[in-house]
PDB file of N, CA and C in Angstrom:
ATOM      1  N   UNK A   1     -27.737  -1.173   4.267  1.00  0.00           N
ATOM      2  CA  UNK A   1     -26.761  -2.081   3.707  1.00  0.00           C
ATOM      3  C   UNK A   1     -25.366  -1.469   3.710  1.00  0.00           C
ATOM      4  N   UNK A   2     -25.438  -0.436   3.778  1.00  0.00           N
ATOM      5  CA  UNK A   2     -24.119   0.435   3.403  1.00  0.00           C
ATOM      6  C   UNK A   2     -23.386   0.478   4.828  1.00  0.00           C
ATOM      7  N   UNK A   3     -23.897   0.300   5.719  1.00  0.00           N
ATOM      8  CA  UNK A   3     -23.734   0.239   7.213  1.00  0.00           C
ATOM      9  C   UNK A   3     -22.921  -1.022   7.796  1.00  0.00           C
ATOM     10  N   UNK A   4     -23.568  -2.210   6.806  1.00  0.00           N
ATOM     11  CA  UNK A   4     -22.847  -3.239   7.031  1.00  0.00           C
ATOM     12  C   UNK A   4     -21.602  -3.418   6.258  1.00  0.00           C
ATOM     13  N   UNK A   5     -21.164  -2.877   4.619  1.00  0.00           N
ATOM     14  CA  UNK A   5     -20.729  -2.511   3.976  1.00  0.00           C
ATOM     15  C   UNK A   5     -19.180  -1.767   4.578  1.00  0.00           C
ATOM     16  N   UNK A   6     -19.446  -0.935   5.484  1.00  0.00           N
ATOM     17  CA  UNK A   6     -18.576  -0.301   6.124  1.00  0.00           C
ATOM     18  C   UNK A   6     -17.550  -0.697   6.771  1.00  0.00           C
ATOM     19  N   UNK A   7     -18.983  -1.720   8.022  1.00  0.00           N
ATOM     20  CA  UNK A   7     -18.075  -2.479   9.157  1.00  0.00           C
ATOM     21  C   UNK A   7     -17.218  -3.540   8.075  1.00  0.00           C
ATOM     22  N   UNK A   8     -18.105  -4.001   7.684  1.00  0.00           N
ATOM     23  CA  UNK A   8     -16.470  -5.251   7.414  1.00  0.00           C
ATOM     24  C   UNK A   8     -15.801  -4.830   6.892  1.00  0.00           C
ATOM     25  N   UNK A   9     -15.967  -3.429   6.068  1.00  0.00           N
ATOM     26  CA  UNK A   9     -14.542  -2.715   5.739  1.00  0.00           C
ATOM     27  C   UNK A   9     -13.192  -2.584   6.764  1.00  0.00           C
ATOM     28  N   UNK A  10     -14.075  -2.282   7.774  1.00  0.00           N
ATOM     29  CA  UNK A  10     -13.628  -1.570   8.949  1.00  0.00           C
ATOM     30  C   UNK A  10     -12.865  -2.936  10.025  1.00  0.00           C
ATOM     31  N   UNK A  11     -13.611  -3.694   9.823  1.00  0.00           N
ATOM     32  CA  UNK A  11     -13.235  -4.790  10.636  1.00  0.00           C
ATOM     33  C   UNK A  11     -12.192  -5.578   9.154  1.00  0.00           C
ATOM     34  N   UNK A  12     -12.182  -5.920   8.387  1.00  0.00           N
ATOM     35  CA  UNK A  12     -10.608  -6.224   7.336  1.00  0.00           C
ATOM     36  C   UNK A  12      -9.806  -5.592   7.935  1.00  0.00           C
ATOM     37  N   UNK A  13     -10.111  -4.408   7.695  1.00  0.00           N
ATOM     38  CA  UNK A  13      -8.526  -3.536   7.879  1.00  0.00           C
ATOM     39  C   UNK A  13      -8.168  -3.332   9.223  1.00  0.00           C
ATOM     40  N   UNK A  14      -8.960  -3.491  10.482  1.00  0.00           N
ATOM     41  CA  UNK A  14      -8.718  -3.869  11.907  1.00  0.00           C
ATOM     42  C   UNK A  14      -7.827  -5.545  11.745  1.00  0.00           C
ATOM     43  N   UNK A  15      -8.388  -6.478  11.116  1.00  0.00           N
ATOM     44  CA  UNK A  15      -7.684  -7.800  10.971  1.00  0.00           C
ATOM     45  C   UNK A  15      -6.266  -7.746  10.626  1.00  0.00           C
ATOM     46  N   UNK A  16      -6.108  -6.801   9.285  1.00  0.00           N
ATOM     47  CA  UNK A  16      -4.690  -6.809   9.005  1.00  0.00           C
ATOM     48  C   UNK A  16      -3.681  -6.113   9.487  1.00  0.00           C
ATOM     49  N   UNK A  17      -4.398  -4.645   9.757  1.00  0.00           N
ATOM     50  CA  UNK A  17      -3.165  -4.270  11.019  1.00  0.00           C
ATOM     51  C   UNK A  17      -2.471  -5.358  12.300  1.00  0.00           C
ATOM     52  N   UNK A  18      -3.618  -5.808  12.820  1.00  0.00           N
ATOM     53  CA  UNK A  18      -2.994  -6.798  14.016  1.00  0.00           C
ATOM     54  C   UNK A  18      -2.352  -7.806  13.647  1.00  0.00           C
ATOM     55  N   UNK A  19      -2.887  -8.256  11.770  1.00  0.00           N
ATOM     56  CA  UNK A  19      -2.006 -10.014  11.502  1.00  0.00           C
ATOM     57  C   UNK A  19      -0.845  -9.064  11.723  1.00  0.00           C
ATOM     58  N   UNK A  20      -0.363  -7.924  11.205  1.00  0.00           N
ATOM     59  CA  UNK A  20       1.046  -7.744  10.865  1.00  0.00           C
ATOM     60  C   UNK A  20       1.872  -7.502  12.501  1.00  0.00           C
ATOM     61  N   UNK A  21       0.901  -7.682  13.336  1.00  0.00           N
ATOM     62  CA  UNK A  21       2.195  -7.925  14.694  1.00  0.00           C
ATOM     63  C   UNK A  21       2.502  -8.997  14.287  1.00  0.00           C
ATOM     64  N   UNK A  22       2.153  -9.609  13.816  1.00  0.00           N
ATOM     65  CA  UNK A  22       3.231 -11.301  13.130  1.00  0.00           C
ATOM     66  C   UNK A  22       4.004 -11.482  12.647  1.00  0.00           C
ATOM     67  N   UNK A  23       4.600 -10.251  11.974  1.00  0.00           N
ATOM     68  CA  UNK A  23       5.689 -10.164  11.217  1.00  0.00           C
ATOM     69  C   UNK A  23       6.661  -9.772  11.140  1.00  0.00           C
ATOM     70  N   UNK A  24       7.637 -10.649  12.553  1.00  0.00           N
ATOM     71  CA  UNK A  24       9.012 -10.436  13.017  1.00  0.00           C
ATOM     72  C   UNK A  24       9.847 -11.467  12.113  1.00  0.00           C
ATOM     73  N   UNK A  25       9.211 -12.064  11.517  1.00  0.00           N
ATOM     74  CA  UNK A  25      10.074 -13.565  11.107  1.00  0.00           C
ATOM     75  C   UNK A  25      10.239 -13.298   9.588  1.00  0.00           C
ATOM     76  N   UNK A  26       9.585 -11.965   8.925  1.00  0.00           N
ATOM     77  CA  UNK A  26       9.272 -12.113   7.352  1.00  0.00           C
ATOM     78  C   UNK A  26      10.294 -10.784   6.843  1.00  0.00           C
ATOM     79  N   UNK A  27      10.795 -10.988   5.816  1.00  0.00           N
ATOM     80  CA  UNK A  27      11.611 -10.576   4.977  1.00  0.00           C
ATOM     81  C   UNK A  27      11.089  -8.788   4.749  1.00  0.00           C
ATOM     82  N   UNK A  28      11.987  -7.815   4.317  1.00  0.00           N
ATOM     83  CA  UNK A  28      11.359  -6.703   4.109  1.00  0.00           C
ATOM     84  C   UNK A  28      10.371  -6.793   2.694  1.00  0.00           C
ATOM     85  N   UNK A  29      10.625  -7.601   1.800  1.00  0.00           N
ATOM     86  CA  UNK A  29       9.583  -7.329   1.026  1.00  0.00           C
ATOM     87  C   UNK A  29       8.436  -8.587   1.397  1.00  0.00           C
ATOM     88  N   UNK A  30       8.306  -9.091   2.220  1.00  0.00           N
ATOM     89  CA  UNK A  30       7.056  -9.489   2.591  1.00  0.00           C
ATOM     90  C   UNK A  30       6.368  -8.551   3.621  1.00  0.00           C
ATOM     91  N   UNK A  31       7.048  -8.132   4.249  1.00  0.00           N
ATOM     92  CA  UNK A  31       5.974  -6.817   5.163  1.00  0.00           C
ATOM     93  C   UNK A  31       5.720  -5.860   4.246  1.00  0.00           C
ATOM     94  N   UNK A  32       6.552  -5.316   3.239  1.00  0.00           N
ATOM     95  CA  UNK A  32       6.165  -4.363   2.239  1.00  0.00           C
ATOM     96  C   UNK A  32       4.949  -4.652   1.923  1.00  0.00           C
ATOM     97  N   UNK A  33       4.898  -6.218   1.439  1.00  0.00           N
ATOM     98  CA  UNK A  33       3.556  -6.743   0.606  1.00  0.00           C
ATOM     99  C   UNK A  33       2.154  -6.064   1.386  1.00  0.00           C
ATOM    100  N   UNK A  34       2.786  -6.898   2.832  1.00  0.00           N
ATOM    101  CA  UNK A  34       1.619  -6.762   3.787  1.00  0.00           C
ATOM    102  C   UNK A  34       1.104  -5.874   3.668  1.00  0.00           C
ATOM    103  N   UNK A  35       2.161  -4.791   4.150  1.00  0.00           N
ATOM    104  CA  UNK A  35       1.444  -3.177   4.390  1.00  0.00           C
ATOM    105  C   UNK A  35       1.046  -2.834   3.196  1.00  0.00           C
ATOM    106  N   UNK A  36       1.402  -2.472   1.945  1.00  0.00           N
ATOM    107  CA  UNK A  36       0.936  -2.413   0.652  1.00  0.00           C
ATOM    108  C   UNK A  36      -0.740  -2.819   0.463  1.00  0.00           C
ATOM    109  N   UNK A  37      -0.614  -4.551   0.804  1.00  0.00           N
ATOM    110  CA  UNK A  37      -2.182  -4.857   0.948  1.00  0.00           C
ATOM    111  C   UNK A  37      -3.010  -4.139   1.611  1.00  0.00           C
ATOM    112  N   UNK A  38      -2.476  -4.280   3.352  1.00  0.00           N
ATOM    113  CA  UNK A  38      -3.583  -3.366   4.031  1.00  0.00           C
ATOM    114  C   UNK A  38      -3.733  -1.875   3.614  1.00  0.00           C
ATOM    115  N   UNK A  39      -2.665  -1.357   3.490  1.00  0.00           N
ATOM    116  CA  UNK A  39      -3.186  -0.022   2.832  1.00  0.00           C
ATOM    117  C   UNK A  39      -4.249   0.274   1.737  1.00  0.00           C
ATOM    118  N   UNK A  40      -3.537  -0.424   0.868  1.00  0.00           N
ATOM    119  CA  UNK A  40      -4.376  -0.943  -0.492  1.00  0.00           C
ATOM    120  C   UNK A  40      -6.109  -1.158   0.112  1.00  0.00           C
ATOM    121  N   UNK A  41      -6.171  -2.265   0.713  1.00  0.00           N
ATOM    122  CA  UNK A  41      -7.576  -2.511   1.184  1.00  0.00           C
ATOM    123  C   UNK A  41      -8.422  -1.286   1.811  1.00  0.00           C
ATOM    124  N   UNK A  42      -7.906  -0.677   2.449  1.00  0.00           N
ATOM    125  CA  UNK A  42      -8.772   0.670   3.514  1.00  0.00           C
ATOM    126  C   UNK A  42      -8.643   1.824   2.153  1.00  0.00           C
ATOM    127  N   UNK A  43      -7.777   2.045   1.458  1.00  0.00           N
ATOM    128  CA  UNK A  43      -7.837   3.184   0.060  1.00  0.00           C
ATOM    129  C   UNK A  43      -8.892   2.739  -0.788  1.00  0.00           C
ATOM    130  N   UNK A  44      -9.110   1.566  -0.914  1.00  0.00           N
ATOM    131  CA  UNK A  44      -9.957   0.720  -2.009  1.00  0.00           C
ATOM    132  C   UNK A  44     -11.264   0.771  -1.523  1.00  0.00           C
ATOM    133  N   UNK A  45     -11.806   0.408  -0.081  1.00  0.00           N
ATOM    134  CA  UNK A  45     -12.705   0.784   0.839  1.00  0.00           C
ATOM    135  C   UNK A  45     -13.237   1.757   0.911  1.00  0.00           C
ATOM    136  N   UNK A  46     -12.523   3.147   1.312  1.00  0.00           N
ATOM    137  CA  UNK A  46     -12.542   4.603   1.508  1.00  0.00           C
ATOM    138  C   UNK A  46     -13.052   5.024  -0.164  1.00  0.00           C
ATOM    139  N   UNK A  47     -12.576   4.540  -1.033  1.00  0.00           N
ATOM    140  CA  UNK A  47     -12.926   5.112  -2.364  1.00  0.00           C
ATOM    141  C   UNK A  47     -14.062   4.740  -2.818  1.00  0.00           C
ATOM    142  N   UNK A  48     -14.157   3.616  -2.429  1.00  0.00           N
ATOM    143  CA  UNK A  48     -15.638   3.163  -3.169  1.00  0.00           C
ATOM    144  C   UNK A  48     -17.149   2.685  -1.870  1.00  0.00           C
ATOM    145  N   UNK A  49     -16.636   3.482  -1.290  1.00  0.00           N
ATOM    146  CA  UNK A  49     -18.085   3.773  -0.001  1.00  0.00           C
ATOM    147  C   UNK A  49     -18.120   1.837   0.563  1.00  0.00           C
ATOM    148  N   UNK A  50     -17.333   1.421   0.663  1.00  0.00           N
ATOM    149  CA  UNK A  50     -17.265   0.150   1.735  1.00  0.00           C
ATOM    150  C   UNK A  50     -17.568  -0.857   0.043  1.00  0.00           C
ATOM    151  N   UNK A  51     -16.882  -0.837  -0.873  1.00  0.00           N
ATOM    152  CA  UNK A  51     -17.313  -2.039  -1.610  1.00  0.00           C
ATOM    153  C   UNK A  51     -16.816  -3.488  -1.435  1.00  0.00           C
ATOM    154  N   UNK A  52     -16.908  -4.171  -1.399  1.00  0.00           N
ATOM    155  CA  UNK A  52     -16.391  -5.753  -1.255  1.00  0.00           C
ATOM    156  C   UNK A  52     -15.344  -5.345  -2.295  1.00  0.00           C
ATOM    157  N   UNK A  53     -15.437  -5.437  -4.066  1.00  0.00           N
ATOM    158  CA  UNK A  53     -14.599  -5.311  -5.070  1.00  0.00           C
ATOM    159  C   UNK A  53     -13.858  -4.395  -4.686  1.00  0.00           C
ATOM    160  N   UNK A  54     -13.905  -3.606  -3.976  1.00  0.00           N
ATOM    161  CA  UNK A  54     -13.236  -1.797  -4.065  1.00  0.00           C
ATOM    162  C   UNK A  54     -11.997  -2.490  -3.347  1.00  0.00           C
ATOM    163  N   UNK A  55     -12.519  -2.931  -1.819  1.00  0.00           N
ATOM    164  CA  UNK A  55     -11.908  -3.538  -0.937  1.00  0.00           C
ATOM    165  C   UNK A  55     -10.557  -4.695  -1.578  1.00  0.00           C
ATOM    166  N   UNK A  56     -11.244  -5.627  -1.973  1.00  0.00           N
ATOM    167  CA  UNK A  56     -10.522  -6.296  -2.488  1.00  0.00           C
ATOM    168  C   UNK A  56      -9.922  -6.248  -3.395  1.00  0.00           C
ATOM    169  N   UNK A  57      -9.664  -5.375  -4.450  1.00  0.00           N
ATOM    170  CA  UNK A  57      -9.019  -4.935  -5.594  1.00  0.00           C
ATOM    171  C   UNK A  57      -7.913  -4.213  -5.217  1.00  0.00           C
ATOM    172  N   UNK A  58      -8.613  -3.268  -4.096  1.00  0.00           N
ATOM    173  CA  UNK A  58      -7.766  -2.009  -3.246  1.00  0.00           C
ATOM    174  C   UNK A  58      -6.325  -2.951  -2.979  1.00  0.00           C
ATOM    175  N   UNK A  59      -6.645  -3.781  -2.291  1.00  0.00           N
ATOM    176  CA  UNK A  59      -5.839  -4.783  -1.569  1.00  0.00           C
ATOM    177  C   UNK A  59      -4.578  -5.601  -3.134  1.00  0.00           C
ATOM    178  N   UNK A  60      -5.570  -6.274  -3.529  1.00  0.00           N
ATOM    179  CA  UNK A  60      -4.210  -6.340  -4.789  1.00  0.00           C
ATOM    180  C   UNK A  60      -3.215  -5.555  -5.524  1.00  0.00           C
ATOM    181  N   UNK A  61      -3.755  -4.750  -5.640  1.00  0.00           N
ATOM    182  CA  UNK A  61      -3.147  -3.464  -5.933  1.00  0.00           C
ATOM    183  C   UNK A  61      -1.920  -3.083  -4.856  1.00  0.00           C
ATOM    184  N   UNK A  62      -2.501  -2.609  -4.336  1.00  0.00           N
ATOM    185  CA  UNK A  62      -1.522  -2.371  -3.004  1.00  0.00           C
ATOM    186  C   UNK A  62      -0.162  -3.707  -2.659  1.00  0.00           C
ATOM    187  N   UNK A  63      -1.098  -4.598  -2.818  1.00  0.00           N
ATOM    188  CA  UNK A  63       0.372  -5.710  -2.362  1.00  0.00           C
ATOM    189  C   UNK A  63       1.069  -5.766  -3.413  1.00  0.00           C
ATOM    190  N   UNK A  64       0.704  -5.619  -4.781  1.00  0.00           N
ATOM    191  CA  UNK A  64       1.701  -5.622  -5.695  1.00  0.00           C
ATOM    192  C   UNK A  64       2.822  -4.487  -5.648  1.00  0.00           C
ATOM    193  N   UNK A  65       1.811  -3.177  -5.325  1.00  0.00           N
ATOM    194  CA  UNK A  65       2.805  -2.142  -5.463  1.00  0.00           C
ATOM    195  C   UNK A  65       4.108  -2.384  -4.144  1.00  0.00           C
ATOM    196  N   UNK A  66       3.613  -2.826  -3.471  1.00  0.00           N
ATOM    197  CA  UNK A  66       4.290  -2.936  -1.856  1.00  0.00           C
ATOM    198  C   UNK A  66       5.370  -3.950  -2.273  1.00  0.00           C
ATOM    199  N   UNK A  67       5.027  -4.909  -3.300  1.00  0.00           N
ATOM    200  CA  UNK A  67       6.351  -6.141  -3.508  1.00  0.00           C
ATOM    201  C   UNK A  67       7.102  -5.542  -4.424  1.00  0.00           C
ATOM    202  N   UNK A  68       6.550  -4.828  -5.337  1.00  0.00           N
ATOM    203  CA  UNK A  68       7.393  -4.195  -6.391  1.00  0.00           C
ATOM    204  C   UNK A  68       8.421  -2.689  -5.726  1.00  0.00           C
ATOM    205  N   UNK A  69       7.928  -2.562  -4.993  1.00  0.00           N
ATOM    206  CA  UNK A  69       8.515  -1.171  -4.374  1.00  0.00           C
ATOM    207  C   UNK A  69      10.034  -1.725  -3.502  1.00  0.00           C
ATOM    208  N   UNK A  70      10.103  -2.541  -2.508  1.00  0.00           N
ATOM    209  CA  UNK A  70      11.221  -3.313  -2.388  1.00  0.00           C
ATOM    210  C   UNK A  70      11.843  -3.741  -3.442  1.00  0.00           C
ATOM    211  N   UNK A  71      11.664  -4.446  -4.212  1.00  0.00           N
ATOM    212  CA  UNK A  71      12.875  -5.099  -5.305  1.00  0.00           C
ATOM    213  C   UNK A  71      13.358  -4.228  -6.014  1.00  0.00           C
ATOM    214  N   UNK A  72      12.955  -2.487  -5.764  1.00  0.00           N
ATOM    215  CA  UNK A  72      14.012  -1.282  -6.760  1.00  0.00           C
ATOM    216  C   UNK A  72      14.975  -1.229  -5.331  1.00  0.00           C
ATOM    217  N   UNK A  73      14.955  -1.526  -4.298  1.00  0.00           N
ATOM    218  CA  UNK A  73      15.856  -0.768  -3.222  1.00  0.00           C
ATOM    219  C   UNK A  73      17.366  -1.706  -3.738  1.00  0.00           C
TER     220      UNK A  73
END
């Protein structure tokens, strides 16, 4: 189970690197967000051995910090 656990870790964070070739048209604190999320998601992943919650928590986390980190510049 942990095997499958992994890949879709692995395959999220393959998804969001590539959405963000999309993001010629978006503001610096919306790519912040982005990257924030995806980072967030693969740290959240990596920490908790491929969890869905880890994953996805990872990811909120991260986009918040990523939107909040632009609006001090």
């Amino acid at each position: 189970m942990k095997t499958i656990q992994r890949f879709a870790a692995g395959t999220f964070a393959a998804a969001m690197l590539l959405g963000l070739g999309a993001c010629a048209g978006m503001s610096t604190q919306d790519k912040n967000t982005a990257i924030g999320a995806g980072a967030g998601a693969i740290g959240g992943a990596v920490l908790t051995g491929g969890s869905t919650l880890g994953t996805v928590g990872g990811a909120a986390v991260g986009g918040v910090i990523g939107h909040e980190v632009s609006k001090r510049k």
